[in-house]
PDB file of N, CA and C in Angstrom:
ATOM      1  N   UNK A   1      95.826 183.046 118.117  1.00  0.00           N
ATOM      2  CA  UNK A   1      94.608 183.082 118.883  1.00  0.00           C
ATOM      3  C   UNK A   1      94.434 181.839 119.739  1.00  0.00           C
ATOM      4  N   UNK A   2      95.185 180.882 119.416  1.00  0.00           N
ATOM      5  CA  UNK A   2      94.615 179.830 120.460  1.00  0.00           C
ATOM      6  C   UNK A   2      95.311 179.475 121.804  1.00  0.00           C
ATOM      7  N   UNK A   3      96.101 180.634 122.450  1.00  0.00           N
ATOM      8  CA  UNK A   3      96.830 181.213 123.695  1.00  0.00           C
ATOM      9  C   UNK A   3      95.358 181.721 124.714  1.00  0.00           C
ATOM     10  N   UNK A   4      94.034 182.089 124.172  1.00  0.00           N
ATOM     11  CA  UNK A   4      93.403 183.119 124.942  1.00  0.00           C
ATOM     12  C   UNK A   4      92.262 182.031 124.824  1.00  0.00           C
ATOM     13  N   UNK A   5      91.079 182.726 125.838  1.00  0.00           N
ATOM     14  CA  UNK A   5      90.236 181.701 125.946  1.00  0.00           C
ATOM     15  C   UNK A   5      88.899 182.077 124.636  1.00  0.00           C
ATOM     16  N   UNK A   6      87.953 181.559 124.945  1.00  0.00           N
ATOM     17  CA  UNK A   6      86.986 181.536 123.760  1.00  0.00           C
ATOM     18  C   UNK A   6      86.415 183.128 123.761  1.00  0.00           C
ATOM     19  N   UNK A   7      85.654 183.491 125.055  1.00  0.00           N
ATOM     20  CA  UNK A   7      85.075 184.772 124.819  1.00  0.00           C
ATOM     21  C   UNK A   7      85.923 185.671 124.486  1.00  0.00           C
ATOM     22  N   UNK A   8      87.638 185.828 124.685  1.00  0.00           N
ATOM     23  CA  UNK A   8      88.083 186.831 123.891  1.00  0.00           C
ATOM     24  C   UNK A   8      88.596 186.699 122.547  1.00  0.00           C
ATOM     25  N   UNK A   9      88.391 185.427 122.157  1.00  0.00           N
ATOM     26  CA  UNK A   9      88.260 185.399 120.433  1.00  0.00           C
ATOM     27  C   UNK A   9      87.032 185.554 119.897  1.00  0.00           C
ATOM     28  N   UNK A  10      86.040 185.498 120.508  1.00  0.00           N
ATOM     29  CA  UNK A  10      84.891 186.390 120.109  1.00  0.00           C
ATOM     30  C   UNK A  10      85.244 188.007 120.375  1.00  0.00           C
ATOM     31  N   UNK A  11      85.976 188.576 121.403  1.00  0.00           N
ATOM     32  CA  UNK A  11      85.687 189.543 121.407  1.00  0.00           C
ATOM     33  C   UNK A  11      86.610 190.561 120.106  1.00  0.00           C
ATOM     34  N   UNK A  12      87.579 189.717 119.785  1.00  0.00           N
ATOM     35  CA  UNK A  12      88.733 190.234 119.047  1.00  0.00           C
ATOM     36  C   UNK A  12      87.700 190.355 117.341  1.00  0.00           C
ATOM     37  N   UNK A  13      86.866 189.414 116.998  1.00  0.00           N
ATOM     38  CA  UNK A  13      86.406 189.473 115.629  1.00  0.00           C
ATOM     39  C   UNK A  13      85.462 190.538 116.476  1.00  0.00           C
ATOM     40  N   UNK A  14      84.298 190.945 117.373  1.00  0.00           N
ATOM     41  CA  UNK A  14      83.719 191.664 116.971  1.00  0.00           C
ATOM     42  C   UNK A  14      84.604 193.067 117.317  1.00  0.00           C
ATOM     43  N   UNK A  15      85.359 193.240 117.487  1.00  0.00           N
ATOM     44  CA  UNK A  15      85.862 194.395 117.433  1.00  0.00           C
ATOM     45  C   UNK A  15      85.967 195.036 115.791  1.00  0.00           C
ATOM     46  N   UNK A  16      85.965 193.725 115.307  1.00  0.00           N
ATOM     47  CA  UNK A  16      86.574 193.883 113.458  1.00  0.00           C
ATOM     48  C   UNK A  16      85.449 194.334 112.730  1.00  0.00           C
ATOM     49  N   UNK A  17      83.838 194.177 113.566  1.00  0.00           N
ATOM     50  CA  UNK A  17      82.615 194.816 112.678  1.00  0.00           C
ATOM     51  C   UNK A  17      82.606 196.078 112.602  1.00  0.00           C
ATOM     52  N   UNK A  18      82.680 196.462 111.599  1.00  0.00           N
ATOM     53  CA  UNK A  18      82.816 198.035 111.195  1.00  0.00           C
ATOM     54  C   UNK A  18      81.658 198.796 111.621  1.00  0.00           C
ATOM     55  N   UNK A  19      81.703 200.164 111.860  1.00  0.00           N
ATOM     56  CA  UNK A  19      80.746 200.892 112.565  1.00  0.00           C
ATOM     57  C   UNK A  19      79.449 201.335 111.142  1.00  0.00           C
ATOM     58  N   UNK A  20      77.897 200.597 111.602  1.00  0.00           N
ATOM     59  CA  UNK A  20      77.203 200.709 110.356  1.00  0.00           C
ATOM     60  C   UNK A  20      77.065 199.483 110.048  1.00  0.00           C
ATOM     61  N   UNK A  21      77.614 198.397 110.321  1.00  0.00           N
ATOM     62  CA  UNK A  21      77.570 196.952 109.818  1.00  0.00           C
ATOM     63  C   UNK A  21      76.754 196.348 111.351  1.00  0.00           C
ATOM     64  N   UNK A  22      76.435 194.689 110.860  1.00  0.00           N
ATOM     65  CA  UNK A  22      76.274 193.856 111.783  1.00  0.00           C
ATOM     66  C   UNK A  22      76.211 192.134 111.400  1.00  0.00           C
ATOM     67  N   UNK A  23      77.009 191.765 112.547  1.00  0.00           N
ATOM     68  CA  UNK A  23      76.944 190.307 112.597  1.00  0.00           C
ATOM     69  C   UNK A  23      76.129 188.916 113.323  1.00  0.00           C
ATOM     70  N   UNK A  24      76.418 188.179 113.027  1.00  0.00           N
ATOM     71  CA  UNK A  24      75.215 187.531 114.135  1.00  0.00           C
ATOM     72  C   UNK A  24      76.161 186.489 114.750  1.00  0.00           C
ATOM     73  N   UNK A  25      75.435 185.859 115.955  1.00  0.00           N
ATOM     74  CA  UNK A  25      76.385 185.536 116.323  1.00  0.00           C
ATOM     75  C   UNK A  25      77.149 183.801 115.540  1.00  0.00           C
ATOM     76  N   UNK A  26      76.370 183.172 114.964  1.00  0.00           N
ATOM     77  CA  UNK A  26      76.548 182.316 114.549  1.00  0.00           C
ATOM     78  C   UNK A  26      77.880 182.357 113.622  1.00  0.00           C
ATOM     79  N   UNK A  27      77.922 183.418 112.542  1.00  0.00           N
ATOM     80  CA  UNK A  27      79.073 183.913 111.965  1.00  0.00           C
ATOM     81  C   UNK A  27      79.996 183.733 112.796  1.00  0.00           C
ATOM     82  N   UNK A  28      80.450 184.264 113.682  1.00  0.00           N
ATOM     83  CA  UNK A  28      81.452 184.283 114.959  1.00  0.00           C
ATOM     84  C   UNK A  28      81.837 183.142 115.226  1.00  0.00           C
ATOM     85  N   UNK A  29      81.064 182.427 115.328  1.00  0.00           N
ATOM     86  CA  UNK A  29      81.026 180.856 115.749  1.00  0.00           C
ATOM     87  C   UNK A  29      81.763 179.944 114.919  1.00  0.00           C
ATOM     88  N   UNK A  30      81.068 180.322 113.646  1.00  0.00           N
ATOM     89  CA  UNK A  30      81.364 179.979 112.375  1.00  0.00           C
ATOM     90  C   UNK A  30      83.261 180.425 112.057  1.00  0.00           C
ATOM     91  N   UNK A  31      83.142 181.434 112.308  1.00  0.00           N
ATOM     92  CA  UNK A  31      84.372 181.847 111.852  1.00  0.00           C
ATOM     93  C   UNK A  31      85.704 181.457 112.895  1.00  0.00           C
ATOM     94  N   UNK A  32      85.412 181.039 113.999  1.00  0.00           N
ATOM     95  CA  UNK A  32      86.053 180.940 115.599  1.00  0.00           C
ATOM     96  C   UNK A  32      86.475 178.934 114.843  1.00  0.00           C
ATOM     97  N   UNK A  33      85.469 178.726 114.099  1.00  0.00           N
ATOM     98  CA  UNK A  33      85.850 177.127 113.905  1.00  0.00           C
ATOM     99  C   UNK A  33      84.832 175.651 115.062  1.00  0.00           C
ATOM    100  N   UNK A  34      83.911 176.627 115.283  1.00  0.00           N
ATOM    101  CA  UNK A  34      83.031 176.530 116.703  1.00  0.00           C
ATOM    102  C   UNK A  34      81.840 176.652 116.095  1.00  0.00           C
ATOM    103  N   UNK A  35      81.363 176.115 115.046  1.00  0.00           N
ATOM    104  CA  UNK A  35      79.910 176.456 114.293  1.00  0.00           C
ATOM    105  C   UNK A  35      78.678 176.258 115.114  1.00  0.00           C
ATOM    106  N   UNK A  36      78.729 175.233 115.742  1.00  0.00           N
ATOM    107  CA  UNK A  36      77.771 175.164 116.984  1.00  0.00           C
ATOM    108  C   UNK A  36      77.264 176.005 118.062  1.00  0.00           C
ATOM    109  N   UNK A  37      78.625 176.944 117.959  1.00  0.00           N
ATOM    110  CA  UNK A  37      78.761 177.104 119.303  1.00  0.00           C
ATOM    111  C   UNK A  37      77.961 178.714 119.733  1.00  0.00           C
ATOM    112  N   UNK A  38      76.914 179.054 118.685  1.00  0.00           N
ATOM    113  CA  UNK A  38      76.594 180.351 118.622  1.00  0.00           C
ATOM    114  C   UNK A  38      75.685 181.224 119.924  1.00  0.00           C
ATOM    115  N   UNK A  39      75.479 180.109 120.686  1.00  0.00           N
ATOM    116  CA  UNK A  39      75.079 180.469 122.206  1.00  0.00           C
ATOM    117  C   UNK A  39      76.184 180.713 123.287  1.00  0.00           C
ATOM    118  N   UNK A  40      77.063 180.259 123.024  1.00  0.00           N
ATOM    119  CA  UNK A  40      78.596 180.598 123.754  1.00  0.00           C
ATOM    120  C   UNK A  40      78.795 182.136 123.383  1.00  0.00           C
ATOM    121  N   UNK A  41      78.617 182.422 122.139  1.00  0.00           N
ATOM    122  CA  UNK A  41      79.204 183.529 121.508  1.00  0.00           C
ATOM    123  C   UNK A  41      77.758 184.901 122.468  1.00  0.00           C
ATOM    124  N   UNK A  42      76.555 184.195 122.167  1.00  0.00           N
ATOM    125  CA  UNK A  42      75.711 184.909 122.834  1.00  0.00           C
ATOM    126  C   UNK A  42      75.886 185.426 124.496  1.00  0.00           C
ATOM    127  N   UNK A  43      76.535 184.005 124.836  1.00  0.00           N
ATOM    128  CA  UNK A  43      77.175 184.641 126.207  1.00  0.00           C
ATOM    129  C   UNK A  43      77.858 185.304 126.638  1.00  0.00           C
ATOM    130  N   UNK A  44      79.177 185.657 125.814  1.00  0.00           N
ATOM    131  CA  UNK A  44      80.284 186.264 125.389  1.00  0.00           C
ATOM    132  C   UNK A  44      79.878 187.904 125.274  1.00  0.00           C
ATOM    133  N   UNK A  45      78.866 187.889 124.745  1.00  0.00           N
ATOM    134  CA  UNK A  45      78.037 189.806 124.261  1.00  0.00           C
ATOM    135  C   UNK A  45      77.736 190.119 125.547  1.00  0.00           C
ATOM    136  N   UNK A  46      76.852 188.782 126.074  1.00  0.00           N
ATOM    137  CA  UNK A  46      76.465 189.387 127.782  1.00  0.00           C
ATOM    138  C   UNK A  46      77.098 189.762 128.424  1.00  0.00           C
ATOM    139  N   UNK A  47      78.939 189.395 128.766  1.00  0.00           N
ATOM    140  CA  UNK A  47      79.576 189.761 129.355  1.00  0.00           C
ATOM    141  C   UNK A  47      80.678 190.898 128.650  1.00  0.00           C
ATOM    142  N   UNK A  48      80.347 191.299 127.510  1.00  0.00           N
ATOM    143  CA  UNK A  48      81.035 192.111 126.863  1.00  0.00           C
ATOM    144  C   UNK A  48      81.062 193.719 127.476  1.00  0.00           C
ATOM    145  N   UNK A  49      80.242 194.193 128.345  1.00  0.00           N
ATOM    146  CA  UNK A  49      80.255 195.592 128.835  1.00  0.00           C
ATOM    147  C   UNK A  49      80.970 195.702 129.638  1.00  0.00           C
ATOM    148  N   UNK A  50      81.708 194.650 130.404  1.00  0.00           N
ATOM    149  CA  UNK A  50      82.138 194.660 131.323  1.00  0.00           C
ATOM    150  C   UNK A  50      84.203 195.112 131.116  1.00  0.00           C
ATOM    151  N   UNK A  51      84.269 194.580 129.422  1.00  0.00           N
ATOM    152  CA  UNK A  51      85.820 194.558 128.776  1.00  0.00           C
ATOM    153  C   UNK A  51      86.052 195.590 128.257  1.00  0.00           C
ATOM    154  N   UNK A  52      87.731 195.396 128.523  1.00  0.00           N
ATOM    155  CA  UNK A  52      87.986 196.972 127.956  1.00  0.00           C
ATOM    156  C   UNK A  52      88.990 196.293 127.310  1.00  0.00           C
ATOM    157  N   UNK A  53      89.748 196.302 126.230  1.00  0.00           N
ATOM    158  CA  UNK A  53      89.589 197.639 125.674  1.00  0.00           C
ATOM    159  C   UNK A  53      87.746 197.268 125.314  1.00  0.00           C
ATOM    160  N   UNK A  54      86.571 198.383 124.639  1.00  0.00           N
ATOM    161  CA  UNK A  54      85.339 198.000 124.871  1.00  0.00           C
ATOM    162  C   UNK A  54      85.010 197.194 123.253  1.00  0.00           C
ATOM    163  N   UNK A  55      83.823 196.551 123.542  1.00  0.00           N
ATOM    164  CA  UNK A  55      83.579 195.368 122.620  1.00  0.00           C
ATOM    165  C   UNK A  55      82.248 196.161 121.965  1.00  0.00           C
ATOM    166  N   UNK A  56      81.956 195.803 120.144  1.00  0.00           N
ATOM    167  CA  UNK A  56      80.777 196.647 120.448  1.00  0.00           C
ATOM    168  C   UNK A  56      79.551 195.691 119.567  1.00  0.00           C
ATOM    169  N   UNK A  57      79.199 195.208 120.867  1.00  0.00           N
ATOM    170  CA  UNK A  57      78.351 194.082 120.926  1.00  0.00           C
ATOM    171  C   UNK A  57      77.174 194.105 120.817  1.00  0.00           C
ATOM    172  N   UNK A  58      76.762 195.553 120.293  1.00  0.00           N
ATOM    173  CA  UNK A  58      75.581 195.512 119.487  1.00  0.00           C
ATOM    174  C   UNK A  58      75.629 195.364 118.246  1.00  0.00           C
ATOM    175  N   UNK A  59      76.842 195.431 117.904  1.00  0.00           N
ATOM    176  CA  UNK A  59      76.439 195.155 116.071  1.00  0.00           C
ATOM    177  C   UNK A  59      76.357 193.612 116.093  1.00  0.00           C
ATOM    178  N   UNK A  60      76.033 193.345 117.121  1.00  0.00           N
ATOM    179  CA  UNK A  60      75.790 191.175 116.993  1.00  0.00           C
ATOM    180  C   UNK A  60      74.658 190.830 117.159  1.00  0.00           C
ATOM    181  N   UNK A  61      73.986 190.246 116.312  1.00  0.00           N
ATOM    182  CA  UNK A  61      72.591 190.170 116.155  1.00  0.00           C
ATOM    183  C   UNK A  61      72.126 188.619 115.933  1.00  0.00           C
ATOM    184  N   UNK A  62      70.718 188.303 115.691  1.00  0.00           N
ATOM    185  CA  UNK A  62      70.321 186.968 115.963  1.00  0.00           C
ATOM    186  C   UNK A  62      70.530 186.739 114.101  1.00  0.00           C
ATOM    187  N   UNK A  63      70.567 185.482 113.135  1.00  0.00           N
ATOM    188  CA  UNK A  63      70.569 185.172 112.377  1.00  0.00           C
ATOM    189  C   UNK A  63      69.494 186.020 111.268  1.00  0.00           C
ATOM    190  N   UNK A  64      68.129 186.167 111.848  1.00  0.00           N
ATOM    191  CA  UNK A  64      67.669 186.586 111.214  1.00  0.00           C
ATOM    192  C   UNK A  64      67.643 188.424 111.261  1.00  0.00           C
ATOM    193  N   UNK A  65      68.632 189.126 112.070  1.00  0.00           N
ATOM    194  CA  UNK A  65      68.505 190.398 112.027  1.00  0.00           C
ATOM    195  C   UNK A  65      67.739 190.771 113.306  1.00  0.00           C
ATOM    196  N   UNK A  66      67.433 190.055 114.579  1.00  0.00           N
ATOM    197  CA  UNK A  66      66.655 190.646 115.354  1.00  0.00           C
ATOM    198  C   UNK A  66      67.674 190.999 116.478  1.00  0.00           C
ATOM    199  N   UNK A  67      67.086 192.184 116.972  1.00  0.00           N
ATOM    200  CA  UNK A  67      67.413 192.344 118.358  1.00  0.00           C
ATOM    201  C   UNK A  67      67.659 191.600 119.731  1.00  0.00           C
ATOM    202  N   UNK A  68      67.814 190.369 119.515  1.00  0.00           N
ATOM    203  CA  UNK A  68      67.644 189.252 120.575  1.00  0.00           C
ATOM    204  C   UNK A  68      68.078 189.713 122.094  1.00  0.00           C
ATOM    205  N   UNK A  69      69.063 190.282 122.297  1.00  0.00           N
ATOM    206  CA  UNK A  69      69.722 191.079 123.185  1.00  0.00           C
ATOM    207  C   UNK A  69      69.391 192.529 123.917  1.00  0.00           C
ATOM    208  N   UNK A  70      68.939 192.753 123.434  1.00  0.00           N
ATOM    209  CA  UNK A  70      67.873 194.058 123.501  1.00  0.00           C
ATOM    210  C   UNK A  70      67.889 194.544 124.897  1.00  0.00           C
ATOM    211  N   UNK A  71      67.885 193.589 125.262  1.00  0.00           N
ATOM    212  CA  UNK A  71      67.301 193.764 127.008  1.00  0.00           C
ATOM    213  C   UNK A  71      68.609 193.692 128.052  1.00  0.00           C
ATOM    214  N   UNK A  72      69.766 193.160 127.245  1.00  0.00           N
ATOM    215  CA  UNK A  72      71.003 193.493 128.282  1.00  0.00           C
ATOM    216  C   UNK A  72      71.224 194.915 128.181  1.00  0.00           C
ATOM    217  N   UNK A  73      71.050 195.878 126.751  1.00  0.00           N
ATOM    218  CA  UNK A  73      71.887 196.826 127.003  1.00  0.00           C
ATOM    219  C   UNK A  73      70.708 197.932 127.454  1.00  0.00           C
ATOM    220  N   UNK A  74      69.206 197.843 127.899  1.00  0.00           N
ATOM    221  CA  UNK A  74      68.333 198.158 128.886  1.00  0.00           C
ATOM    222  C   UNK A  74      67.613 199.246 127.624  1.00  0.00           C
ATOM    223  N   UNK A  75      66.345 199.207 127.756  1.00  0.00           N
ATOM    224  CA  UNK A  75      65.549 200.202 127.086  1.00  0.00           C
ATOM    225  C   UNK A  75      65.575 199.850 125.362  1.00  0.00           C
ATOM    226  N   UNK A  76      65.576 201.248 124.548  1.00  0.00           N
ATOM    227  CA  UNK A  76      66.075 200.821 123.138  1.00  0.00           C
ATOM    228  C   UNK A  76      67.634 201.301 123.081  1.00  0.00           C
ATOM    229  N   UNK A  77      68.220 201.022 123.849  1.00  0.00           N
ATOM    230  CA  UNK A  77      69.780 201.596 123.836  1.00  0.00           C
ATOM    231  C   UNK A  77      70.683 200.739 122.264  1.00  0.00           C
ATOM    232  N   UNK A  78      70.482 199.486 122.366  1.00  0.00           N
ATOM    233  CA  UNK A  78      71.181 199.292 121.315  1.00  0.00           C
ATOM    234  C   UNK A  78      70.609 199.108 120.256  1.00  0.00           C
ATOM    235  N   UNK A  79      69.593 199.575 120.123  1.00  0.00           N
ATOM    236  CA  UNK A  79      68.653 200.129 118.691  1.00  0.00           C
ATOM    237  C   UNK A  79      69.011 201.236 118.114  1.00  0.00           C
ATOM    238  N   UNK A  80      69.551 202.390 119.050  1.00  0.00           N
ATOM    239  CA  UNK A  80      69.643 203.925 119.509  1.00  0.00           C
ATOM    240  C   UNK A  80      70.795 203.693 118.621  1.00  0.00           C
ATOM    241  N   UNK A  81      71.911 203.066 119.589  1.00  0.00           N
ATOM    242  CA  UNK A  81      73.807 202.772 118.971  1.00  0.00           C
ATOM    243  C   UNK A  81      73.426 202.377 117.704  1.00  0.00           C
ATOM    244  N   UNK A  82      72.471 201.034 117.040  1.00  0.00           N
ATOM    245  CA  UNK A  82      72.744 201.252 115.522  1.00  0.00           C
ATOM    246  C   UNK A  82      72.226 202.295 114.624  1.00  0.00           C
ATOM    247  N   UNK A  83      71.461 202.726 115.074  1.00  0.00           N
ATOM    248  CA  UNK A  83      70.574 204.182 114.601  1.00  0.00           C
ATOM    249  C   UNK A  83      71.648 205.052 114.525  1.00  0.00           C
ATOM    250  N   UNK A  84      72.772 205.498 115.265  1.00  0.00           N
ATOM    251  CA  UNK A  84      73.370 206.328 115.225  1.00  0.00           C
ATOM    252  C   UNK A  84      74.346 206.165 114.277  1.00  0.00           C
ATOM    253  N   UNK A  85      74.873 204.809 113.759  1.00  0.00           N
ATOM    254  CA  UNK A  85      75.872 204.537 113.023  1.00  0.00           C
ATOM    255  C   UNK A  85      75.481 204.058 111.584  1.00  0.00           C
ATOM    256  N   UNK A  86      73.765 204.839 111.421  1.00  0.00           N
ATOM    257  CA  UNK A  86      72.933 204.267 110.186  1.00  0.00           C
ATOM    258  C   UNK A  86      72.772 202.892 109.830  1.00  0.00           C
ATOM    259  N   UNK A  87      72.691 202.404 110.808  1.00  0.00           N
ATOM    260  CA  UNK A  87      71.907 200.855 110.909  1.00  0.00           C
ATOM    261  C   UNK A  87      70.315 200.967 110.897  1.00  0.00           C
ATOM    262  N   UNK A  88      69.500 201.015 109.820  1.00  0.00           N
ATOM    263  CA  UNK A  88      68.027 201.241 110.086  1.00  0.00           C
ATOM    264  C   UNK A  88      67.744 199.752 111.051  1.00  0.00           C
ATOM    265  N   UNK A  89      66.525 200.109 112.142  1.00  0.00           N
ATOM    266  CA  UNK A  89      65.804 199.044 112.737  1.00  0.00           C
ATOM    267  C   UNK A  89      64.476 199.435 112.989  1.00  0.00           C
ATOM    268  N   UNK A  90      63.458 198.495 112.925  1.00  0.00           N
ATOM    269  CA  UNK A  90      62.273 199.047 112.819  1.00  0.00           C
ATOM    270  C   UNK A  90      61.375 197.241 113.766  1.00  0.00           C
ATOM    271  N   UNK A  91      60.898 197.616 114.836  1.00  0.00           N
ATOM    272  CA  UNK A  91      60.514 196.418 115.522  1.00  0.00           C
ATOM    273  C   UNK A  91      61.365 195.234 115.968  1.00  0.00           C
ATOM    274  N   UNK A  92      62.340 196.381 116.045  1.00  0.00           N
ATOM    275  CA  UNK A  92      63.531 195.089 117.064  1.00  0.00           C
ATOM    276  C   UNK A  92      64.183 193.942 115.575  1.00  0.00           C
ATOM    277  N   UNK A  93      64.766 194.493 114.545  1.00  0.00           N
ATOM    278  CA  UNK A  93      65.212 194.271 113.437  1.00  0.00           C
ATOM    279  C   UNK A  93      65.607 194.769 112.829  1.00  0.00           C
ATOM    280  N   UNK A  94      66.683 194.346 111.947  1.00  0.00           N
ATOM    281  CA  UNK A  94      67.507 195.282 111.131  1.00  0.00           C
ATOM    282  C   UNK A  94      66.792 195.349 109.728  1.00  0.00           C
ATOM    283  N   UNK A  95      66.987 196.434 109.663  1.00  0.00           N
ATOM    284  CA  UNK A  95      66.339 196.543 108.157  1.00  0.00           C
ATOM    285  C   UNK A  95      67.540 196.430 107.231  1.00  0.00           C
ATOM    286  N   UNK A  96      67.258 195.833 106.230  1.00  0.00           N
ATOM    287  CA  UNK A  96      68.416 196.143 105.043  1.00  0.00           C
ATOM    288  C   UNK A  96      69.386 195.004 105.206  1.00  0.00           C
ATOM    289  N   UNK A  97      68.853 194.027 106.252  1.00  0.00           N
ATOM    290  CA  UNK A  97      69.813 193.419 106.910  1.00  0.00           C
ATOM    291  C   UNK A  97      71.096 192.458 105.941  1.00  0.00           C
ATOM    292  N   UNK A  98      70.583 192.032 104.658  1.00  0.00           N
ATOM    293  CA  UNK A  98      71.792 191.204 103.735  1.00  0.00           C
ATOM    294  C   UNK A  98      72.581 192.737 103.270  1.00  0.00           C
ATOM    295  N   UNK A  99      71.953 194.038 103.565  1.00  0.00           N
ATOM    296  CA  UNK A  99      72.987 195.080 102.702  1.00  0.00           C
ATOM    297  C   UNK A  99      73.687 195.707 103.606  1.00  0.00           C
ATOM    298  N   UNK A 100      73.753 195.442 105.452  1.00  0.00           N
ATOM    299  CA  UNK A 100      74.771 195.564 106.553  1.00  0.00           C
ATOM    300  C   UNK A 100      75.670 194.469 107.123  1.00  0.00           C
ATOM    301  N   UNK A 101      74.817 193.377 106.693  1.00  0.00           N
ATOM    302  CA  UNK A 101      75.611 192.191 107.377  1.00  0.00           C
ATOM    303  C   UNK A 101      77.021 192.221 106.843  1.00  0.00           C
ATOM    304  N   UNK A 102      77.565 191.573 107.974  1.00  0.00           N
ATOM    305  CA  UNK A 102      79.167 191.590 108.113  1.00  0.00           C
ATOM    306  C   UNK A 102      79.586 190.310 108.107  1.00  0.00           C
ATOM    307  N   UNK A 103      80.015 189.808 107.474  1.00  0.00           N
ATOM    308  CA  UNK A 103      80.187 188.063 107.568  1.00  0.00           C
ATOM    309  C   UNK A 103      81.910 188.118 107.919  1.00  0.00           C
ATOM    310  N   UNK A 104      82.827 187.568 109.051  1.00  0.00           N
ATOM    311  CA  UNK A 104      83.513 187.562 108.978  1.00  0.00           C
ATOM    312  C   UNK A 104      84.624 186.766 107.984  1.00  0.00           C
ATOM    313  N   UNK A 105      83.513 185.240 107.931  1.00  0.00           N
ATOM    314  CA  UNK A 105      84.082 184.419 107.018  1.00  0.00           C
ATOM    315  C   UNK A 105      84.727 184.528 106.129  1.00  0.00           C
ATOM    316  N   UNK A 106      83.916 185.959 105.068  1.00  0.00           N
ATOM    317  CA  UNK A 106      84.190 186.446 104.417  1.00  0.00           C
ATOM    318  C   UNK A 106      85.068 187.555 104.056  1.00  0.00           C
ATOM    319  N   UNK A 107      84.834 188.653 105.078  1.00  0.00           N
ATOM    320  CA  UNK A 107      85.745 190.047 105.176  1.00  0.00           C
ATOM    321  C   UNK A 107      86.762 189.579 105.939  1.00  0.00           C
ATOM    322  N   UNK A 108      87.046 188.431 106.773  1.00  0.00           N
ATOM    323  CA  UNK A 108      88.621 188.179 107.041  1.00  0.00           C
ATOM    324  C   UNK A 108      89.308 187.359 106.187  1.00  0.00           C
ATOM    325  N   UNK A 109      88.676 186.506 105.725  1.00  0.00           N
ATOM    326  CA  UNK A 109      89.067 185.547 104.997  1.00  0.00           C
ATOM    327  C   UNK A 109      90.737 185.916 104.128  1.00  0.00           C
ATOM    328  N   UNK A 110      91.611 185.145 104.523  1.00  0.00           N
ATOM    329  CA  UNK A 110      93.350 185.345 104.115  1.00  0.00           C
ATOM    330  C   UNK A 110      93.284 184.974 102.859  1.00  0.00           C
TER     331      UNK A 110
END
């Protein structure tokens, strides 16, 4: 991984969140070796619609489970996408959120 630049090593772990799960972005950060850097990673989602193969950058969420992003993917669209993959959300938040979270730290961990 350290051939490519930063936003596509963000984009490569969130590809790894399973459909039904979610991460935030700090994890990413965390896991990239970049703990700081969880506003980079936020930038990284913004430009994520644009990559193919596609990134799915709604399961990336703010620390505490909120929708922070909400408004790039327009309307309740990525409320809709976790709804569909049984992600409950209820006021721009994940419900259940320690029993979806995806920690990469952890589920990649060698």
């Amino acid at each position: 991984m350290d051939d490519i630049n930063f936003f596509d090593k963000v984009y490569q772990v969130a590809r790894l969140i399973p459909a039904g799960r979610v991460t935030s972005y700090g994890a990413i950060a965390s896991y990239l070796g970049t703990k700081g850097s969880s506003r980079m990673v936020g930038y990284a989602m913004q430009a994520a619609g644009r990559i193919d193969p596609p990134v799915p950058a709604h399961r990336v969420v703010n620390r505490q489970g909120l929708l922070t992003a909400k408004f790039h993917f327009g309307g309740n669209t990525m409320q809709e996408m976790l709804e569909s993959e049984g992600v409950k959300v209820a006021d721009d938040q994940v419900q259940d959120f320690k029993a979806v979270y995806w920690d990469p730290n952890i589920e990649l961990a060698l």
